[in-house]
Protein backbone atom coordinates (compact mmCIF):
# COMPACT_ATOMS: atom_id res chain seq x y z
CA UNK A 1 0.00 0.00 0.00
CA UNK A 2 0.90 3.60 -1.05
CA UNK A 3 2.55 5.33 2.27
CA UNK A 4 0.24 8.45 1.74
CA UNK A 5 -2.54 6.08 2.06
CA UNK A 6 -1.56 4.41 5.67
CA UNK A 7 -3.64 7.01 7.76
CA UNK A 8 -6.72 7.22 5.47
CA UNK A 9 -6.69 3.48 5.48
CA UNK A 10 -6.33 3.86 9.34
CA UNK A 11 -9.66 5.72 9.68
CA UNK A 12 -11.60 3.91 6.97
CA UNK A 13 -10.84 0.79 8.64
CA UNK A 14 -12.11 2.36 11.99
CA UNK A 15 -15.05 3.21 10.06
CA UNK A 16 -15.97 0.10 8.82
CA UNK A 17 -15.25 -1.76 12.15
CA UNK A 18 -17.90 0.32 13.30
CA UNK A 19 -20.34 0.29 10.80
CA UNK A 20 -20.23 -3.72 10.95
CA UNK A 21 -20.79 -3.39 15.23
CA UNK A 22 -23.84 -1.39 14.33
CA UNK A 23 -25.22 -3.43 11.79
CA UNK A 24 -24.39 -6.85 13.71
CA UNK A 25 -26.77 -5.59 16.97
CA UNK A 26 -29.76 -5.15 14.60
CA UNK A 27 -31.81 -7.81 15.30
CA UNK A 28 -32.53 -10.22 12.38
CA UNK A 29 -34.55 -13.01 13.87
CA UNK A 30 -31.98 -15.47 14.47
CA UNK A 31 -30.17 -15.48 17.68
CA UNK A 32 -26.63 -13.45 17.02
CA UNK A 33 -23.96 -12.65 19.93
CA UNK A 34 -23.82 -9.27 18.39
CA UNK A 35 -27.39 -8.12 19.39
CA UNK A 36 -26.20 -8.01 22.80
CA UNK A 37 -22.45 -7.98 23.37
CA UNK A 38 -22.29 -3.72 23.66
CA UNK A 39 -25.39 -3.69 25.79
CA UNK A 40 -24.00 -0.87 28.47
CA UNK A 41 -24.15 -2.83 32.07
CA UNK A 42 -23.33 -0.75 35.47
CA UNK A 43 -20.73 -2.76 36.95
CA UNK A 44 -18.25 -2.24 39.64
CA UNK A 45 -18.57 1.13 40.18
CA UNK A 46 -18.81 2.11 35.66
CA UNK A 47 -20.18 0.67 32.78
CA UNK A 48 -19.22 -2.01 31.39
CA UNK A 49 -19.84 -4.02 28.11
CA UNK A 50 -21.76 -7.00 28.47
CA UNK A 51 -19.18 -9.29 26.69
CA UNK A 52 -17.05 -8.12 29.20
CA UNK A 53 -18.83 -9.67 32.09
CA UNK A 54 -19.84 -13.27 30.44
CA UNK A 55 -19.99 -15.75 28.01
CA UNK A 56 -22.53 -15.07 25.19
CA UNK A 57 -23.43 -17.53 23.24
CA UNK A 58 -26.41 -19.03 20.67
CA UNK A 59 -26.93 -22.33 21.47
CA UNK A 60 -30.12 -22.56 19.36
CA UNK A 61 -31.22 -20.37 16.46
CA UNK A 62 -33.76 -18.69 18.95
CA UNK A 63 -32.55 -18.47 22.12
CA UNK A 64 -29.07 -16.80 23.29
CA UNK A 65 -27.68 -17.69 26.62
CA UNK A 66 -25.16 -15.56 29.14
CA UNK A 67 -22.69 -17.13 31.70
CA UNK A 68 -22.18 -14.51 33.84
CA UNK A 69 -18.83 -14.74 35.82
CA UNK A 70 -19.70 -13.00 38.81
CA UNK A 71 -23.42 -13.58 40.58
CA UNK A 72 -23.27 -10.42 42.55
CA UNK A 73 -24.12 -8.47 39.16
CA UNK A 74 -26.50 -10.73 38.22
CA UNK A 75 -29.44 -8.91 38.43
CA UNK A 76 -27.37 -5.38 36.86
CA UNK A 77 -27.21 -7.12 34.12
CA UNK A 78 -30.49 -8.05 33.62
CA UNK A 79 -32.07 -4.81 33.71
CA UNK A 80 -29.37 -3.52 31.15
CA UNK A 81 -30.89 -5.72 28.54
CA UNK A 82 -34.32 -4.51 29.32
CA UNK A 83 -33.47 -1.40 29.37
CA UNK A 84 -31.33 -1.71 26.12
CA UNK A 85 -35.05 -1.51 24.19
CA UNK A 86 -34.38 -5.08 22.09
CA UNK A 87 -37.69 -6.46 22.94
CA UNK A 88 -35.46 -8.92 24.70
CA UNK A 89 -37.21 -10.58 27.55
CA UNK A 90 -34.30 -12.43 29.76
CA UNK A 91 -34.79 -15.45 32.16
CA UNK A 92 -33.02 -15.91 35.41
CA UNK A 93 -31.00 -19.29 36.19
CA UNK A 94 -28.45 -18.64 38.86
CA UNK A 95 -25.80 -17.42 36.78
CA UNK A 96 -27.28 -18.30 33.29
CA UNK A 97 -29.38 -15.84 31.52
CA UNK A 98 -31.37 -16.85 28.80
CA UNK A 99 -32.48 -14.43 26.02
CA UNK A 100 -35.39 -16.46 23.85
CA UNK A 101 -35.46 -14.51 20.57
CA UNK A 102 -39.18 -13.99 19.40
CA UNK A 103 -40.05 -13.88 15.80
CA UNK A 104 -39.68 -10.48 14.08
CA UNK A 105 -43.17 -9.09 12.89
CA UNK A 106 -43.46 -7.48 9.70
CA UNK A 107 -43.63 -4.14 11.14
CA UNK A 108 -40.60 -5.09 13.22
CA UNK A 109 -38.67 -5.57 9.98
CA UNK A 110 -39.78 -3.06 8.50
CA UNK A 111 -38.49 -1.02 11.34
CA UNK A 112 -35.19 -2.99 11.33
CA UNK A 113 -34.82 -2.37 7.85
CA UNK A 114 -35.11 1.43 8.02
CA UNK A 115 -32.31 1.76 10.58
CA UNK A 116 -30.44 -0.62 8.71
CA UNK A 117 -30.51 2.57 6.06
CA UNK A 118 -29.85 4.81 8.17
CA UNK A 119 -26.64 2.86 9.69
CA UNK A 120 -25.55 2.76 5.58
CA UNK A 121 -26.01 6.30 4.73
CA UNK A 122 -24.10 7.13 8.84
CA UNK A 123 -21.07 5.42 7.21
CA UNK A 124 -21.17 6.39 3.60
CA UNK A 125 -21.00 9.66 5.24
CA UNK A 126 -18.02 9.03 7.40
CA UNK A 127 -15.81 7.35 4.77
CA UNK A 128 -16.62 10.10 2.73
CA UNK A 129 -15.71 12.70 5.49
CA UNK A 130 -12.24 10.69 5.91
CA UNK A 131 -12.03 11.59 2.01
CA UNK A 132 -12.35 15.37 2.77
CA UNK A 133 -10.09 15.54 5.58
CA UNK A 134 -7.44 13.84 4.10
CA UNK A 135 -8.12 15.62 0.84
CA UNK A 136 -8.33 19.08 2.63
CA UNK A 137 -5.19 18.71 4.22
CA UNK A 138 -3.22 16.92 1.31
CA UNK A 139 -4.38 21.02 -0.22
CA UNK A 140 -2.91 22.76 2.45
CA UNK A 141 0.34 21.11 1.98
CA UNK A 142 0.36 21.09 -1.53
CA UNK A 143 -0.31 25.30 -1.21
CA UNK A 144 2.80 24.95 1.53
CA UNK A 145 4.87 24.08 -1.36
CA UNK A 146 5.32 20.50 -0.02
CA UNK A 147 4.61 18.83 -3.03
CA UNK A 148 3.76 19.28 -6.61
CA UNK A 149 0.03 19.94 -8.12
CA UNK A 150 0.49 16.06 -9.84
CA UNK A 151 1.63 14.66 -6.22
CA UNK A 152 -1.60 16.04 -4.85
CA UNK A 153 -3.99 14.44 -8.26
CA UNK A 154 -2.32 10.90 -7.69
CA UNK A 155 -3.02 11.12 -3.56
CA UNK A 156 -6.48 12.32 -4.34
CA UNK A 157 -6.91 9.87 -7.07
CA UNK A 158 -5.22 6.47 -4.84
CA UNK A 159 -7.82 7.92 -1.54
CA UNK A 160 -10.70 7.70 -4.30
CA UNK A 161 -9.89 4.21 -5.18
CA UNK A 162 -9.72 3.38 -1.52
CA UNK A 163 -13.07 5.47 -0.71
CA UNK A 164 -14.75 3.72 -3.74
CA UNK A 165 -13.67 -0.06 -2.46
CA UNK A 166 -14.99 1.41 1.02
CA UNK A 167 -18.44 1.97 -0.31
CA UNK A 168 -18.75 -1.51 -2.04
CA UNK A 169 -18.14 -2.90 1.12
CA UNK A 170 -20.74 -1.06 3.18
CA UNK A 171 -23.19 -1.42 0.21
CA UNK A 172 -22.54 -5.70 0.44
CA UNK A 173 -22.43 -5.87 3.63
CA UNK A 174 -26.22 -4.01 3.47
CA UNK A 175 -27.46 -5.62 1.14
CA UNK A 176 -26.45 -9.21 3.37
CA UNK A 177 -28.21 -8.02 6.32
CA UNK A 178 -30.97 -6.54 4.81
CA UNK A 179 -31.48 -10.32 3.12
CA UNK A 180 -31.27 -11.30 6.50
CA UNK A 181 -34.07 -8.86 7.91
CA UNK A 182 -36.67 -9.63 4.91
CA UNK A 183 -36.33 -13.59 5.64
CA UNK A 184 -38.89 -15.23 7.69
């Protein structure tokens, strides 16, 4: 890879780490880890993420389960995920939790499916802001005298490239879930 490139690479990669968290805690129907690994859980004295506290797994294609490490937060943890607003209803068994994952409804999809567009657009909008930082200051030192006019068209041109591969990504990795969502 292109040494210009390292630091725009940096933040698009950033950018698409988070865009796949976001999309991976949208509920789809099928049990997933990533609905409820980031759920926010006040822990020993702060919050904590819930993958931080226990074993999450999906032992069945509708129901997650949670080994919790330490009983004393037990109940903490519980009313995190009802709080978290998944339409998540969990079940106490001494330090299991388990999560049953209803069937989506159609409106419930449909739902899903708009803030799945709205998590796309978030991100084409922050790989495209990486493009006009980068770009923007790649100008400023191409004014400075740093490099030539051409220097600054073959930087701009390589971040394109990389922007462009960025978006394909986002858009496949949307189009997957949403496949996912409209699945019954």
């Amino acid at each position: 890879m292109e040494p210009v490139l390292t630091a725009p690479n940096q933040k698009i990669e950033a950018a698409l780490h988070h865009y796949k968290m976001e999309i991976a805690s949208i509920r789809a129907g099928r049990a997933n880890p990533g609905l409820i690994e980031n759920v926010a859980v006040e822990a020993y004295g702060g919050k904590m993420k819930l993958i931080e506290l226990g074993n999450i797994s999906a032992p069945q294609p509708s129901l997650l389960t949670i080994q919790i490490w330490d009983a004393a937060i037990l109940q903490n943890v519980i009313k995190a995920i009802q709080e978290a607003n998944l339409g998540l209803n969990p079940s106490n068994e001494g330090t299991l939790i388990r999560l049953p994952i209803p069937p989506l409804t159609a409106e419930r999809r449909e739902e899903f499916t708009k803030i799945l567009h709205q998590k796309i657009e978030e991100a084409r909008v922050e790989i495209r802001q990486v493009r006009q930082d980068f770009r923007n200051l790649w100008k400023a030192s191409q004014e400075d005298g740093e490099f030539s006019e051409d220097e600054f068209f073959r930087r701009e041109k390589l971040l394109q490239e990389l922007v462009d591969k960025a978006i394909v990504e986002i858009e496949s990795l949307g189009k997957a879930k949403e496949e996912e969502l409209t699945q019954i």
